[in-house]
Each structure stands twice: as C-alpha cells, then as structure tokens.
N, C-alpha and C. Protein backbone atom coordinates (compact mmCIF):
# COMPACT_ATOMS: atom_id res chain seq x y z
N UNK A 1 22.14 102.83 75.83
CA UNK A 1 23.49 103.01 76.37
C UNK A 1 23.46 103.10 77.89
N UNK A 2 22.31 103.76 78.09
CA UNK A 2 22.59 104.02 79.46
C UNK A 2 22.14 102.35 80.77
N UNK A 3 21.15 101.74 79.90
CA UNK A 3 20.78 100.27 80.93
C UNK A 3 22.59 99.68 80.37
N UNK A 4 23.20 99.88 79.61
CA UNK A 4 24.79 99.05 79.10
C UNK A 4 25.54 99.60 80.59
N UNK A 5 25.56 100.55 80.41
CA UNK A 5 26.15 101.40 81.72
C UNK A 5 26.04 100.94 82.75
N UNK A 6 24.83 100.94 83.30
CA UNK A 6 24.63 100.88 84.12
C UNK A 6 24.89 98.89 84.79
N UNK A 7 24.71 97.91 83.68
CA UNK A 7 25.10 96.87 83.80
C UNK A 7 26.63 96.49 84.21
N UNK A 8 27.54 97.21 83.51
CA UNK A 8 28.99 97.59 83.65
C UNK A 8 29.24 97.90 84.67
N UNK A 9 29.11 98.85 85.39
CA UNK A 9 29.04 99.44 86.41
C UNK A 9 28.64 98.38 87.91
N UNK A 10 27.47 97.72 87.74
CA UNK A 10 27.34 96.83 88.68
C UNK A 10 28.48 95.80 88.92
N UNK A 11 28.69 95.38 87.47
CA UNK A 11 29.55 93.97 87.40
C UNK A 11 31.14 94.59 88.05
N UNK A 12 31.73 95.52 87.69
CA UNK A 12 32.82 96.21 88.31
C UNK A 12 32.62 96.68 89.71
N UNK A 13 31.56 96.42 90.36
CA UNK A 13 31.04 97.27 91.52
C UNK A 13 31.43 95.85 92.43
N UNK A 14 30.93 94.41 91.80
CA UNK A 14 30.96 93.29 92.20
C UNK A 14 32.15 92.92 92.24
N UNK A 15 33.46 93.35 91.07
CA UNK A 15 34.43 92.85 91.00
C UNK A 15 35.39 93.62 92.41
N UNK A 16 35.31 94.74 92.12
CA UNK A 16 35.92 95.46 93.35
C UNK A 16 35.54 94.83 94.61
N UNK A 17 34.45 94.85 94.78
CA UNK A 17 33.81 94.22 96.27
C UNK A 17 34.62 92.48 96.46
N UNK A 18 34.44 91.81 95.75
CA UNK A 18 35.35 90.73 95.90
C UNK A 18 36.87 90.81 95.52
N UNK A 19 37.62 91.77 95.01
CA UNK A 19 38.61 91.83 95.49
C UNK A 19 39.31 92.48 96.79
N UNK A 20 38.27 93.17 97.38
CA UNK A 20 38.55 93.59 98.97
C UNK A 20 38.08 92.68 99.95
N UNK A 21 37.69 91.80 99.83
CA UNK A 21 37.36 90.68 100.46
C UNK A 21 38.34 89.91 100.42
N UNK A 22 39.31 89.62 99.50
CA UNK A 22 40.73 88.81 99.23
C UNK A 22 41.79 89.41 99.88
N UNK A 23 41.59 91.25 99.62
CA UNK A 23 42.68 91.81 100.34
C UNK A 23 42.87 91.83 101.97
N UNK A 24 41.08 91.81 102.26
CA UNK A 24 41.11 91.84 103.81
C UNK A 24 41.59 90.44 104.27
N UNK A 25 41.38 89.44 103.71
CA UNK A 25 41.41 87.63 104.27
C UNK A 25 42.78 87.78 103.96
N UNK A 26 43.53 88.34 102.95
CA UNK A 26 45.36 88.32 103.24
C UNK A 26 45.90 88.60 104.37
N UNK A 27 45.46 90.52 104.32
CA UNK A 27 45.91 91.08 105.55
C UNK A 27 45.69 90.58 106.82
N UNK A 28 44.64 90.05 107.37
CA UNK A 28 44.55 89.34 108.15
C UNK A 28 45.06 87.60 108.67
N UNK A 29 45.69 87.52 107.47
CA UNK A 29 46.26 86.51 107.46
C UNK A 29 47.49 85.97 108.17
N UNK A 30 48.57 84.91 108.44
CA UNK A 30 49.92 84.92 108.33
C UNK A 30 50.71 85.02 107.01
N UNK A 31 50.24 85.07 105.99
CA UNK A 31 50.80 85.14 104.89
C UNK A 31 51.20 86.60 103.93
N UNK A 32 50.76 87.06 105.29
CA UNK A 32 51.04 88.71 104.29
C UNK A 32 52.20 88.99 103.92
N UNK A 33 53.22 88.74 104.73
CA UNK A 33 54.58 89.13 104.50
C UNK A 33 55.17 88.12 103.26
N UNK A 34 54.24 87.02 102.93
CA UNK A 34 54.63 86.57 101.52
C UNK A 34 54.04 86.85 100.75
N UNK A 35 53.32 87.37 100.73
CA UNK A 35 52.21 88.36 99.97
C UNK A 35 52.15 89.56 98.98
N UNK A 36 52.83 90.07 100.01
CA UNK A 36 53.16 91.58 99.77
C UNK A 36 52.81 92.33 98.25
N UNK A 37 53.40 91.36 97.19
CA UNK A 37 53.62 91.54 95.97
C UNK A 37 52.08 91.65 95.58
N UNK A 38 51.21 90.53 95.69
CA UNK A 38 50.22 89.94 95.67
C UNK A 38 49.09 90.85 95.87
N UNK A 39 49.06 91.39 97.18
CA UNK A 39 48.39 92.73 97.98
C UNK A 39 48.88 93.85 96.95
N UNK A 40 49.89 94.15 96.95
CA UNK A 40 49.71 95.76 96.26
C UNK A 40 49.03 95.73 95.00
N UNK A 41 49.24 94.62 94.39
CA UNK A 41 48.54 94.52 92.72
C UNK A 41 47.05 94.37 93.21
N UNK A 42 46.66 93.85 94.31
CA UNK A 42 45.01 93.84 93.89
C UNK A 42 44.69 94.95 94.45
N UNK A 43 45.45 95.46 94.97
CA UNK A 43 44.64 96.76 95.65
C UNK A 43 44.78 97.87 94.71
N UNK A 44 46.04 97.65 93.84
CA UNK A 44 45.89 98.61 92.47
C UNK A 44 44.43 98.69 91.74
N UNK A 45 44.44 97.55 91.32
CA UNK A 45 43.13 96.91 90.40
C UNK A 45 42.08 97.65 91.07
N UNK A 46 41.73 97.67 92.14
CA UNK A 46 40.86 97.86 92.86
C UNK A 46 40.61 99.33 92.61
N UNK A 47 42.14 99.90 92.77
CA UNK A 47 42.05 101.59 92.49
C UNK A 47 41.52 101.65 91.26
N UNK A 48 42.26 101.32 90.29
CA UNK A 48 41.83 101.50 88.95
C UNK A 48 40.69 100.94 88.25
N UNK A 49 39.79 100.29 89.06
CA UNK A 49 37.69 99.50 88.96
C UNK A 49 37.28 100.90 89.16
N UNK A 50 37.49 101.54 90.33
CA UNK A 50 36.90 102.53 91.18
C UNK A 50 37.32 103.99 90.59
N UNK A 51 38.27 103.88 90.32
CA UNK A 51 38.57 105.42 89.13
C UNK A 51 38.15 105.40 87.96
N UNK A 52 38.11 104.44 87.48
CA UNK A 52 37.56 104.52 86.24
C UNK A 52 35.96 104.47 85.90
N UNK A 53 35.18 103.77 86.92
CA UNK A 53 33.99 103.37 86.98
C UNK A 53 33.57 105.01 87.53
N UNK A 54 34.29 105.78 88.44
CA UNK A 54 33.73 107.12 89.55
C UNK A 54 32.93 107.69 88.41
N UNK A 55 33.79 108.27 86.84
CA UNK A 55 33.26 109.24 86.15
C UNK A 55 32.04 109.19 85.57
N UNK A 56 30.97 107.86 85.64
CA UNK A 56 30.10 107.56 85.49
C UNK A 56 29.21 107.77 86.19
C-alpha cells in the first residue's frame, strides 16, 4: 500500500505542477481577462490535488 501511495502521490504532485505552469502562462498572458473563468477552475483543482494529497 504504501509503494501505491506513494506512486499516487507523485503522479498528483506532477499534475499540480503542470497545472501551475498553465496558470502562470495565462496570467501572464493577454488573455486573462478572457480567461478568468478558466483560471479560477484550475487553480481550484490545484487546491483540491494539494488538500487532498497533504494528509498523506
């Protein structure tokens, strides 16, 4: 259980990390202000990889 874990954990570690890479190339973008919608949902996701993955 625990090498399962710990596999999980990476792959969500990876997913988060490339979705802040999307959020930063928005924000920095001209397109943020069409965005907007776009940005808050991945940065949710992002919350909820990272809260859920912490208790581990």
């Amino acid at each position: 259980m625990k090498r399962k874990c710990r596999y999980l954990l990476s792959r969500n570690a990876w997913a988060a990390a490339g979705a802040m890479c999307v959020l930063f190339t928005i924000k920095q973008s001209s397109f943020l202000s069409k965005m907007e919608s776009q940005h808050d949902d991945l940065a949710q996701w992002v919350d909820e990889i990272l809260t859920g993955v912490w208790q581990y």
